[in-house]
PDB file of N, CA and C in Angstrom:
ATOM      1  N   UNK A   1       0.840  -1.179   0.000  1.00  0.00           N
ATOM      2  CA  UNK A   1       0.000   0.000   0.000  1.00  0.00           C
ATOM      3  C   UNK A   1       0.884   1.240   0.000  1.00  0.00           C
ATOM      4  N   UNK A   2       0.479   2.394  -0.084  1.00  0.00           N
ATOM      5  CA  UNK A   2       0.867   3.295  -0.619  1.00  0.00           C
ATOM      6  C   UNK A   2       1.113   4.313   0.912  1.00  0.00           C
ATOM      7  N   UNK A   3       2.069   5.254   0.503  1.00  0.00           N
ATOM      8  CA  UNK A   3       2.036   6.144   1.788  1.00  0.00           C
ATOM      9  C   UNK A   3       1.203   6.648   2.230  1.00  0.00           C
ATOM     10  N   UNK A   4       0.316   7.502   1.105  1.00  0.00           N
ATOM     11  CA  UNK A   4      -0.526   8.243   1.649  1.00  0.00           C
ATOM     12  C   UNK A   4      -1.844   7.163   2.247  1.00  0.00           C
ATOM     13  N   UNK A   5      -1.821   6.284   1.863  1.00  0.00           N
ATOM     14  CA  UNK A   5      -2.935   5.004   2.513  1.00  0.00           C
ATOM     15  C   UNK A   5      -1.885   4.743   4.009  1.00  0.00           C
ATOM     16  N   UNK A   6      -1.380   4.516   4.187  1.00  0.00           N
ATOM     17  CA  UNK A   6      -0.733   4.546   5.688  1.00  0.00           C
ATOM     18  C   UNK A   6      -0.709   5.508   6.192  1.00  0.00           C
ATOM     19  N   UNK A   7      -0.705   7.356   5.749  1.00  0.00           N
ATOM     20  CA  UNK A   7      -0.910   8.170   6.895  1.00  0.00           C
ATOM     21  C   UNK A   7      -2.312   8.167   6.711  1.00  0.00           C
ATOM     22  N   UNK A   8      -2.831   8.184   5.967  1.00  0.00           N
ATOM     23  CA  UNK A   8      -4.910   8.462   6.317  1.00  0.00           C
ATOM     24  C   UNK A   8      -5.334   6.943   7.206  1.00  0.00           C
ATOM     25  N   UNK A   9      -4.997   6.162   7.368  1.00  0.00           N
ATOM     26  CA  UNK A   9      -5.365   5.117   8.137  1.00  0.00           C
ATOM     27  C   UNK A   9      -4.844   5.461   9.455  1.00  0.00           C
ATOM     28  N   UNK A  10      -3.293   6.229   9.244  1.00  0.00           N
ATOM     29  CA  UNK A  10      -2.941   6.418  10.736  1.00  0.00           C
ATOM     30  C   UNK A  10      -3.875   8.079  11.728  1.00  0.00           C
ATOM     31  N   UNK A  11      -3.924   8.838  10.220  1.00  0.00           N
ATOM     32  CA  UNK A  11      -4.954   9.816  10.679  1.00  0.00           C
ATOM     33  C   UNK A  11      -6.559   9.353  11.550  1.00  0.00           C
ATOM     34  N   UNK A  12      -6.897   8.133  11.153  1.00  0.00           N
ATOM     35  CA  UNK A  12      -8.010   7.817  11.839  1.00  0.00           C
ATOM     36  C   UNK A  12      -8.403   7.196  12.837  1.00  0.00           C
ATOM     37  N   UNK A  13      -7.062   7.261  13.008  1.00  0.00           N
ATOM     38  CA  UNK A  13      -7.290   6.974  15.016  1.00  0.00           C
ATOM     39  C   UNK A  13      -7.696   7.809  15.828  1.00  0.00           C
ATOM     40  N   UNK A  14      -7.186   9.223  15.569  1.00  0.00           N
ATOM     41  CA  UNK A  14      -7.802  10.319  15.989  1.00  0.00           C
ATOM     42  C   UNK A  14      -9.083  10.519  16.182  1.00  0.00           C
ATOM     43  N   UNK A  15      -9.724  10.551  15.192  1.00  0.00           N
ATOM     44  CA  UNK A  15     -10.977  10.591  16.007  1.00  0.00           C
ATOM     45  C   UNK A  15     -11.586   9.629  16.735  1.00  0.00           C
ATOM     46  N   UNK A  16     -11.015   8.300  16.576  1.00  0.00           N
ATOM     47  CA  UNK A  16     -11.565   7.257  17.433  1.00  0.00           C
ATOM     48  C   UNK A  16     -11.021   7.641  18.928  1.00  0.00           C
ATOM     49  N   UNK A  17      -9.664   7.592  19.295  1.00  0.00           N
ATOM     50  CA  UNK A  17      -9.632   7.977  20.546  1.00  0.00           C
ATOM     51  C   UNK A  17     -10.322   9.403  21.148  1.00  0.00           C
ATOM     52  N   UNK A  18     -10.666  10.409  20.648  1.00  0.00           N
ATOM     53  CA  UNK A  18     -11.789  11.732  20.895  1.00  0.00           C
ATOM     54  C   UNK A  18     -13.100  10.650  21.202  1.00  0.00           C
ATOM     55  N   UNK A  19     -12.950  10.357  20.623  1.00  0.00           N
ATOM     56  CA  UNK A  19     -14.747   9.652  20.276  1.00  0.00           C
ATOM     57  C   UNK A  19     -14.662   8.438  21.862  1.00  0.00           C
ATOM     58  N   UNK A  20     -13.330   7.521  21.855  1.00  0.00           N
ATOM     59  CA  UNK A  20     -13.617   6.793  22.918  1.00  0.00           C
ATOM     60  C   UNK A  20     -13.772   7.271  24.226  1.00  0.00           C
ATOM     61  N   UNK A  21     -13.482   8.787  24.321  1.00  0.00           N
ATOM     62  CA  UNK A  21     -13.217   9.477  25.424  1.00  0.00           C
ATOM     63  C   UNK A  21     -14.358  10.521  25.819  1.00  0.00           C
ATOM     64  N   UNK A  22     -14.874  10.583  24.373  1.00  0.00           N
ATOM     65  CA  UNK A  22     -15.922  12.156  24.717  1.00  0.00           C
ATOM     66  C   UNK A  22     -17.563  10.980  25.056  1.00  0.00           C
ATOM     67  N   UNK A  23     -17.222  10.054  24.922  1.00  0.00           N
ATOM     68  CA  UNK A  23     -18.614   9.318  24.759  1.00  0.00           C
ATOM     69  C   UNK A  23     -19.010   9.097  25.941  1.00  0.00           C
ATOM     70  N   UNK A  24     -18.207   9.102  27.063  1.00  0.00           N
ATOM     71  CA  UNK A  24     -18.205   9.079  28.792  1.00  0.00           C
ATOM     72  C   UNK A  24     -19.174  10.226  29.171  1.00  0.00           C
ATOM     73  N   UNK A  25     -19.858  11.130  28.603  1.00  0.00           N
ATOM     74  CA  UNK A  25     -20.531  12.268  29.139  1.00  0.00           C
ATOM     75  C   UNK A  25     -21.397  12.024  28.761  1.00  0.00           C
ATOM     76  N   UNK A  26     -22.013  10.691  27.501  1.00  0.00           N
ATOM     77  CA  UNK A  26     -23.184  10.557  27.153  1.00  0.00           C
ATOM     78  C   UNK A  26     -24.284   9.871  28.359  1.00  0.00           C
ATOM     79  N   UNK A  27     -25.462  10.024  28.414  1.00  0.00           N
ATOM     80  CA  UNK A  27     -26.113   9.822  29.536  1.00  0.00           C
ATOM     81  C   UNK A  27     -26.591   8.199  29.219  1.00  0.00           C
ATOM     82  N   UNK A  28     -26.193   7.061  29.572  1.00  0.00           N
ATOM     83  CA  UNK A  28     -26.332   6.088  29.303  1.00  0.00           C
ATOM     84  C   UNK A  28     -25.527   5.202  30.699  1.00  0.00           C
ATOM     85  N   UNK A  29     -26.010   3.811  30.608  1.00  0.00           N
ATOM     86  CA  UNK A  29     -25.316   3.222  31.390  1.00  0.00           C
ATOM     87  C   UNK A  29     -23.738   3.147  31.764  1.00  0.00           C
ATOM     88  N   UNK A  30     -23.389   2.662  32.931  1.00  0.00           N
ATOM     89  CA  UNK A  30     -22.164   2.302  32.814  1.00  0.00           C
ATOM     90  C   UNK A  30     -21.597   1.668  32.314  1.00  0.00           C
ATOM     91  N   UNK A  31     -22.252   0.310  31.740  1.00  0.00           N
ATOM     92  CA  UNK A  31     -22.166  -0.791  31.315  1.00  0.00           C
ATOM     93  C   UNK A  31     -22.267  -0.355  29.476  1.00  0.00           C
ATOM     94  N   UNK A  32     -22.862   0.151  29.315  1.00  0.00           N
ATOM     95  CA  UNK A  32     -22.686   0.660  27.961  1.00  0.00           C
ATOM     96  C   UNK A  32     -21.583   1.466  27.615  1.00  0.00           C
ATOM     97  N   UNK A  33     -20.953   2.591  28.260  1.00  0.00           N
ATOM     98  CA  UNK A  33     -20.384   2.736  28.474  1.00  0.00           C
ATOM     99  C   UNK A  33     -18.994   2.297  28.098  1.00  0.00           C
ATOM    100  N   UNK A  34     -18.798   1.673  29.188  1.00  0.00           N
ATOM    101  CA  UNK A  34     -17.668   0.492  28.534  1.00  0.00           C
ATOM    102  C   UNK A  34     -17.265  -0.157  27.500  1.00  0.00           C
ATOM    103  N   UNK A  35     -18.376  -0.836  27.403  1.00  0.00           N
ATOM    104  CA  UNK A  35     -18.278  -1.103  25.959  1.00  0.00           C
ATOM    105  C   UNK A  35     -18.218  -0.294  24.661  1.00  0.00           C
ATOM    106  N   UNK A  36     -18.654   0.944  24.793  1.00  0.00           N
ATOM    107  CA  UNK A  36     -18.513   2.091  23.947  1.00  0.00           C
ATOM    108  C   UNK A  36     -16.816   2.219  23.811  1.00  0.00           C
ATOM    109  N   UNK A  37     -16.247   2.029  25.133  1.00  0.00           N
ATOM    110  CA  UNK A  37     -15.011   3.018  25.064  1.00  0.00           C
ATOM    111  C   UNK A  37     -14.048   2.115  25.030  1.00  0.00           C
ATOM    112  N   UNK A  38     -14.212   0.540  25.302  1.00  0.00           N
ATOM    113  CA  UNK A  38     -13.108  -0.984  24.863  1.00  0.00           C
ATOM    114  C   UNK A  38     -13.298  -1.228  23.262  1.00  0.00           C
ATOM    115  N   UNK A  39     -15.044  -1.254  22.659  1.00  0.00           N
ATOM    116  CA  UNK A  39     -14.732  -0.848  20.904  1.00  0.00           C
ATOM    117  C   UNK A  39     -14.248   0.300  20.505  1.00  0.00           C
ATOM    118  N   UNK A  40     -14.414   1.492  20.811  1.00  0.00           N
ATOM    119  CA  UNK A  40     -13.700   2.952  20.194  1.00  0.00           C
ATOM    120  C   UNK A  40     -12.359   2.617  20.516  1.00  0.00           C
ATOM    121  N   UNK A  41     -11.838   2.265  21.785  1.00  0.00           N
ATOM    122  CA  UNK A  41     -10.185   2.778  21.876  1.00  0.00           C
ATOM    123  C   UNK A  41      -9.314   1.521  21.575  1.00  0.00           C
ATOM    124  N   UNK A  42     -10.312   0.339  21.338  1.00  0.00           N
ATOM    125  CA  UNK A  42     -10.146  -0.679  20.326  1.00  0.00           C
ATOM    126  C   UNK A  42      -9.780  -0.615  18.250  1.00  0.00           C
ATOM    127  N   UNK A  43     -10.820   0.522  17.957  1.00  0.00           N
ATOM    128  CA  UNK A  43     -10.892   1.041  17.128  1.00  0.00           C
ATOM    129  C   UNK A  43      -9.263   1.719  16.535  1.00  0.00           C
ATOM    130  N   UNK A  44      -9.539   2.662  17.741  1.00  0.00           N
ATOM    131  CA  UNK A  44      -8.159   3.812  17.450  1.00  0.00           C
ATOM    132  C   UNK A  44      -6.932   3.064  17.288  1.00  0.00           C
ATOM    133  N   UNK A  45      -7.023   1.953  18.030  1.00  0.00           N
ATOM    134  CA  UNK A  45      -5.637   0.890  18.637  1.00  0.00           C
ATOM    135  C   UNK A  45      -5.125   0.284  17.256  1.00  0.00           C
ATOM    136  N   UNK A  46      -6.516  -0.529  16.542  1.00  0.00           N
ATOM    137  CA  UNK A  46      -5.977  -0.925  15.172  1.00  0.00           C
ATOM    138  C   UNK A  46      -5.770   0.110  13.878  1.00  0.00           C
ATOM    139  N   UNK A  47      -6.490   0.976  14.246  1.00  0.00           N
ATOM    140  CA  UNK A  47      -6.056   1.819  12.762  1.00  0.00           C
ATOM    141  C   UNK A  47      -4.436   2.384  13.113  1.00  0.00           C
ATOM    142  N   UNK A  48      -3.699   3.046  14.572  1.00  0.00           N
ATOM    143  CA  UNK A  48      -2.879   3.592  14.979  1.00  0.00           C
ATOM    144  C   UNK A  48      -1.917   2.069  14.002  1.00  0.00           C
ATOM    145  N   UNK A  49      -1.928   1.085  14.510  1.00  0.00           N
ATOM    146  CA  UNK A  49      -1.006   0.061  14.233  1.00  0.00           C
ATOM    147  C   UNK A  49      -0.836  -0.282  12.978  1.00  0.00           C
ATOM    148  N   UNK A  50      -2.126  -0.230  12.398  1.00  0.00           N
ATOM    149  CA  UNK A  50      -2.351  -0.667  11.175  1.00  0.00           C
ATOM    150  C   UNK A  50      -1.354   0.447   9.977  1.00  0.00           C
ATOM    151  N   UNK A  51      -1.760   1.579  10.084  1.00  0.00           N
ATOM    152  CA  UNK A  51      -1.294   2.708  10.079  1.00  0.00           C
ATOM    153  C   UNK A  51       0.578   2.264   9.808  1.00  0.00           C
ATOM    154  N   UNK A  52       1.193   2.255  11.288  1.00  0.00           N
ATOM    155  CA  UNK A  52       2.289   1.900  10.797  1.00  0.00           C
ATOM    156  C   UNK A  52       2.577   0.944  10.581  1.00  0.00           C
ATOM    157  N   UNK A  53       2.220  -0.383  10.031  1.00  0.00           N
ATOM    158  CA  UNK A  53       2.277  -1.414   9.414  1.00  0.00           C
ATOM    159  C   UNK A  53       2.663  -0.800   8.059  1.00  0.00           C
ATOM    160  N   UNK A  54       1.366  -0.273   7.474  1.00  0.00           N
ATOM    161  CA  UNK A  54       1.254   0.423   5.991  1.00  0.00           C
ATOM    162  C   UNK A  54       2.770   0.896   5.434  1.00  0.00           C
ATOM    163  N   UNK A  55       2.489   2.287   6.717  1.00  0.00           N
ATOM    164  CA  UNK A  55       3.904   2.919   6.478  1.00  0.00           C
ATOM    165  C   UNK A  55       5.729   2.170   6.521  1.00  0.00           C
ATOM    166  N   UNK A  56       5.597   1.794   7.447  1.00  0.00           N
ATOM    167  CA  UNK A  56       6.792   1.028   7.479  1.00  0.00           C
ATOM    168  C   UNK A  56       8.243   2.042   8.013  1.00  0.00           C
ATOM    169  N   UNK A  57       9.078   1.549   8.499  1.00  0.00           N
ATOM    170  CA  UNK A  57      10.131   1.921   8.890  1.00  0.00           C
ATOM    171  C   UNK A  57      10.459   3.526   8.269  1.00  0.00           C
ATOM    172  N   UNK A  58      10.430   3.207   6.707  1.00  0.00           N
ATOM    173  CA  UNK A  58      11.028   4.546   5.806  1.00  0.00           C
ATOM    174  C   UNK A  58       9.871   5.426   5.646  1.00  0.00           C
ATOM    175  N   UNK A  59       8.593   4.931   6.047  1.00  0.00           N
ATOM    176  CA  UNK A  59       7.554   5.958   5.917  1.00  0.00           C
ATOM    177  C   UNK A  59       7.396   6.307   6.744  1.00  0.00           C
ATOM    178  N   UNK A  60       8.036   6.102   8.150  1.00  0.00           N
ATOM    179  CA  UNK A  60       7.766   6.564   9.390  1.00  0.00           C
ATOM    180  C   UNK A  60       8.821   7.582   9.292  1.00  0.00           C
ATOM    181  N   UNK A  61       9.871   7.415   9.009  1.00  0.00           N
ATOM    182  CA  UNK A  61      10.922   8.813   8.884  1.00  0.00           C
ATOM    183  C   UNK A  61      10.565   9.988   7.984  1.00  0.00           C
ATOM    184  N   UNK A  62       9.885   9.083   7.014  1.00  0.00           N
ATOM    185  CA  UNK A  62       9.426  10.154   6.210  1.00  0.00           C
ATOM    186  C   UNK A  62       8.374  11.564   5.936  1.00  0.00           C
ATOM    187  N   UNK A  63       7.664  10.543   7.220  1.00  0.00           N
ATOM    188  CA  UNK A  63       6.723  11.113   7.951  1.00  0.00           C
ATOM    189  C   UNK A  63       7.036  12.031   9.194  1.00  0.00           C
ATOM    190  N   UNK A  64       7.857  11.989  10.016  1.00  0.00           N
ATOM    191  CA  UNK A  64       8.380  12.633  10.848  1.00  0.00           C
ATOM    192  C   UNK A  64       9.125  13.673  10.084  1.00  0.00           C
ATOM    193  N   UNK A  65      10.556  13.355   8.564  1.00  0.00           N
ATOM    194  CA  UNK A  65      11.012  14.629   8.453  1.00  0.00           C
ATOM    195  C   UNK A  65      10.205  15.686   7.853  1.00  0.00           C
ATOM    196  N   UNK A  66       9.045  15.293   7.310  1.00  0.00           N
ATOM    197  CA  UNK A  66       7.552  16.549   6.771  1.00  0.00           C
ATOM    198  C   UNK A  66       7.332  17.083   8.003  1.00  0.00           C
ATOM    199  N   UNK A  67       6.728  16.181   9.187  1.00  0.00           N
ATOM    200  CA  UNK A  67       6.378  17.188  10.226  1.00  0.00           C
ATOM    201  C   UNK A  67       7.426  18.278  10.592  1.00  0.00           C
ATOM    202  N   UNK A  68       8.726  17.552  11.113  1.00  0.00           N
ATOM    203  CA  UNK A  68       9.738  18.626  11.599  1.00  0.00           C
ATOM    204  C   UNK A  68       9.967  19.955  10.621  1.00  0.00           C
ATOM    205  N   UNK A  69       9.857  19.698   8.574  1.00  0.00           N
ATOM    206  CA  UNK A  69       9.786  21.143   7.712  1.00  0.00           C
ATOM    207  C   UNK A  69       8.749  21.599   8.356  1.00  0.00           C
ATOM    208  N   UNK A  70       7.960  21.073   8.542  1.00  0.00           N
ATOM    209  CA  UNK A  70       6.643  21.803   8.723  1.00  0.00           C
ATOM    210  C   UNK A  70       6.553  22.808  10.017  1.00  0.00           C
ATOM    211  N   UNK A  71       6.959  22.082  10.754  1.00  0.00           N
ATOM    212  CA  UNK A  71       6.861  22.936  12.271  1.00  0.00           C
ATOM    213  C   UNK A  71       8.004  24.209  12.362  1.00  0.00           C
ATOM    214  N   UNK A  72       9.445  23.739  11.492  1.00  0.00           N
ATOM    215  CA  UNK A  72      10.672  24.814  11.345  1.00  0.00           C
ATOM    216  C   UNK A  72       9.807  26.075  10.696  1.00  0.00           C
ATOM    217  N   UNK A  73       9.058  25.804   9.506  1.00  0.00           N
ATOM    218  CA  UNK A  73       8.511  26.972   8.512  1.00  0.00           C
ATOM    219  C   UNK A  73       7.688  27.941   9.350  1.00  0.00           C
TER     220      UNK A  73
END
């Protein structure tokens, strides 16, 4: 797979962990609950991994030296 398919897979953990976390204020059981937030941060867990699977060693550097131009500019 392709880079940009390894950072948009790794981009979508993000909202899963928001989502496993903001869902605790919803008015529902405890017990639901839980289970809301072991599938969401379940969720985030495999796309995060999956993510760098995709990418791989050289897409992970590659990915880091964009952020660091990015943050110098």
């Amino acid at each position: 797979m392709s880079f940009r398919t390894g950072v948009i897979v790794l981009a979508l953990c993000i909202p899963c962990y928001i989502a496993s976390f903001a869902q605790m204020a919803l008015p529902i059981s405890a017990t639901a609950k839980g289970v809301l937030w072991v599938v969401l941060f379940g969720m985030a867990k495999t796309f995060q991994y999956g993510g760098l699977a995709i990418l791989g060693a050289e897409g992970w550097k590659r990915l880091k030296a964009h952020l660091k131009r990015k943050k110098a500019k």
